[in-house]
C-alpha atoms as a PDB file:
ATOM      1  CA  UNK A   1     118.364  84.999  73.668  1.00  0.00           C
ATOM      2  CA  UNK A   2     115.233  84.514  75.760  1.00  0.00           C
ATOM      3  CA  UNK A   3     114.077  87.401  78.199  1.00  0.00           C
ATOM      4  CA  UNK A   4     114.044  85.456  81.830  1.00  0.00           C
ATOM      5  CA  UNK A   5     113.230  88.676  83.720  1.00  0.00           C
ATOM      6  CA  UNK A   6     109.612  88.638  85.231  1.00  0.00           C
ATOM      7  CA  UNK A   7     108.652  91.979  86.525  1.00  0.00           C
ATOM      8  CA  UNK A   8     107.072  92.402  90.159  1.00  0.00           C
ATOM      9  CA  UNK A   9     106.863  95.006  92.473  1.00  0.00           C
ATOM     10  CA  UNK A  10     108.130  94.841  95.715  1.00  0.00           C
ATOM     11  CA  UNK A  11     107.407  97.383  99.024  1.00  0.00           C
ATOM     12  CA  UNK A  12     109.722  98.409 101.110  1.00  0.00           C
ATOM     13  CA  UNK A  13     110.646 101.432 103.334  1.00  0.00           C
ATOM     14  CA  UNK A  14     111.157 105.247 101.474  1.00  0.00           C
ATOM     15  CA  UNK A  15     114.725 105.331 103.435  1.00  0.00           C
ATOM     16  CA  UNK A  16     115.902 101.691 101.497  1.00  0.00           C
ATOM     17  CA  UNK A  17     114.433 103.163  98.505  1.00  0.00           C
ATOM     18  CA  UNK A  18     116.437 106.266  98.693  1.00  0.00           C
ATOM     19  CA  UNK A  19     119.658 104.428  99.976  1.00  0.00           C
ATOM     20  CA  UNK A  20     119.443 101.810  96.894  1.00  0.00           C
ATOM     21  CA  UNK A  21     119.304 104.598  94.454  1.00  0.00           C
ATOM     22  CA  UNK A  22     121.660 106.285  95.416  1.00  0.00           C
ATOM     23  CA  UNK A  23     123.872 103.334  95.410  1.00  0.00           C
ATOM     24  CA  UNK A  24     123.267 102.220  92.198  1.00  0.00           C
ATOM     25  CA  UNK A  25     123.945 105.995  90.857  1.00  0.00           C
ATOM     26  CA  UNK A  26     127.404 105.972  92.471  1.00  0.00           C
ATOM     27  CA  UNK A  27     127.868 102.085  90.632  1.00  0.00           C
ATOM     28  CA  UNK A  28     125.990 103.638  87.457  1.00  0.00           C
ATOM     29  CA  UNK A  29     123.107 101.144  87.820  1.00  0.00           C
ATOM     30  CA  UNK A  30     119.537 101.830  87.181  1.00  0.00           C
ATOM     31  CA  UNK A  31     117.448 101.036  90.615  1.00  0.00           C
ATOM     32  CA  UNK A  32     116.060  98.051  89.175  1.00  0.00           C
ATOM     33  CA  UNK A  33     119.984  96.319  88.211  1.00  0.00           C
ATOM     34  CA  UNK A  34     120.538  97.601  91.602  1.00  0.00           C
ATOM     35  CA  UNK A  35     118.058  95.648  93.547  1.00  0.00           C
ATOM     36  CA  UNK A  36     118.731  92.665  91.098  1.00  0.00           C
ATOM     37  CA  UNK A  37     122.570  92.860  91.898  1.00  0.00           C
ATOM     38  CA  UNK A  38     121.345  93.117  95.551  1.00  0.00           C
ATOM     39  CA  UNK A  39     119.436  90.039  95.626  1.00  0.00           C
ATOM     40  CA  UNK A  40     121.888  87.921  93.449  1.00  0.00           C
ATOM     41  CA  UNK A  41     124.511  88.551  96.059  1.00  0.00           C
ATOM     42  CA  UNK A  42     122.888  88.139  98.585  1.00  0.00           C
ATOM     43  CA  UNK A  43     121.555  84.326  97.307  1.00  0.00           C
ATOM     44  CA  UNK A  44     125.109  83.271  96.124  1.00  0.00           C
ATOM     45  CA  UNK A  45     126.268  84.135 100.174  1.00  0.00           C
ATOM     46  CA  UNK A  46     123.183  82.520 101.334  1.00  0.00           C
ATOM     47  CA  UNK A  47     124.289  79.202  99.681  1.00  0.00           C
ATOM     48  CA  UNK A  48     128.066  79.500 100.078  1.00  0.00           C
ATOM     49  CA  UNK A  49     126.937  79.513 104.163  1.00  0.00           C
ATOM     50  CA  UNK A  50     124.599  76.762 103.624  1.00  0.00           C
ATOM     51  CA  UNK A  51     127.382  74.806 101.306  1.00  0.00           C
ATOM     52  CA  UNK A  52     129.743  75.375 104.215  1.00  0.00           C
ATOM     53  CA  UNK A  53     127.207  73.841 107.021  1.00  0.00           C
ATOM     54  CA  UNK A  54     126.843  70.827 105.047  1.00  0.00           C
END
Protein backbone atom coordinates (compact mmCIF):
# COMPACT_ATOMS: atom_id res chain seq x y z
CA UNK A 1 0.00 0.00 0.00
CA UNK A 2 1.48 3.37 -0.94
CA UNK A 3 1.90 6.13 1.86
CA UNK A 4 -0.30 9.24 0.29
CA UNK A 5 0.18 11.36 3.43
CA UNK A 6 2.46 14.49 2.77
CA UNK A 7 3.38 16.17 5.94
CA UNK A 8 3.01 20.12 6.36
CA UNK A 9 2.63 22.29 9.06
CA UNK A 10 -0.07 24.46 9.47
CA UNK A 11 -0.52 27.75 12.09
CA UNK A 12 -3.26 28.41 13.77
CA UNK A 13 -4.45 29.95 17.11
CA UNK A 14 -3.09 28.19 20.76
CA UNK A 15 -7.04 28.09 21.77
CA UNK A 16 -7.89 25.73 18.29
CA UNK A 17 -4.85 23.92 19.14
CA UNK A 18 -5.92 23.16 22.60
CA UNK A 19 -9.67 22.60 21.61
CA UNK A 20 -8.56 19.98 18.73
CA UNK A 21 -6.61 18.01 21.19
CA UNK A 22 -8.68 17.71 23.41
CA UNK A 23 -11.20 16.51 21.00
CA UNK A 24 -9.36 14.01 19.50
CA UNK A 25 -8.41 12.61 23.19
CA UNK A 26 -12.11 12.27 24.04
CA UNK A 27 -12.47 10.34 20.18
CA UNK A 28 -8.98 8.58 21.01
CA UNK A 29 -7.30 10.28 18.01
CA UNK A 30 -3.84 11.54 17.87
CA UNK A 31 -3.96 15.53 16.98
CA UNK A 32 -2.76 14.91 13.65
CA UNK A 33 -5.97 12.06 12.70
CA UNK A 34 -7.82 14.74 14.37
CA UNK A 35 -7.15 17.62 12.13
CA UNK A 36 -7.18 15.09 9.14
CA UNK A 37 -10.75 13.85 10.21
CA UNK A 38 -11.47 17.63 10.54
CA UNK A 39 -10.61 18.58 7.15
CA UNK A 40 -12.07 15.41 5.40
CA UNK A 41 -15.42 16.36 6.81
CA UNK A 42 -15.40 19.35 6.30
CA UNK A 43 -14.51 18.81 2.19
CA UNK A 44 -17.15 15.98 1.80
CA UNK A 45 -19.93 18.92 3.25
CA UNK A 46 -18.28 21.43 1.14
CA UNK A 47 -19.15 19.36 -2.01
CA UNK A 48 -22.44 17.81 -0.89
CA UNK A 49 -23.51 21.91 -0.74
CA UNK A 50 -21.91 22.55 -3.96
CA UNK A 51 -23.54 19.10 -5.49
CA UNK A 52 -26.83 20.44 -4.17
CA UNK A 53 -26.44 24.10 -5.94
CA UNK A 54 -25.84 22.50 -9.13
Amino acid sequence: MINNIIPTTIRIEEQTKTAIEDIAKIEQRSFNKMVEYILQKYIIEYMEKQNKKD
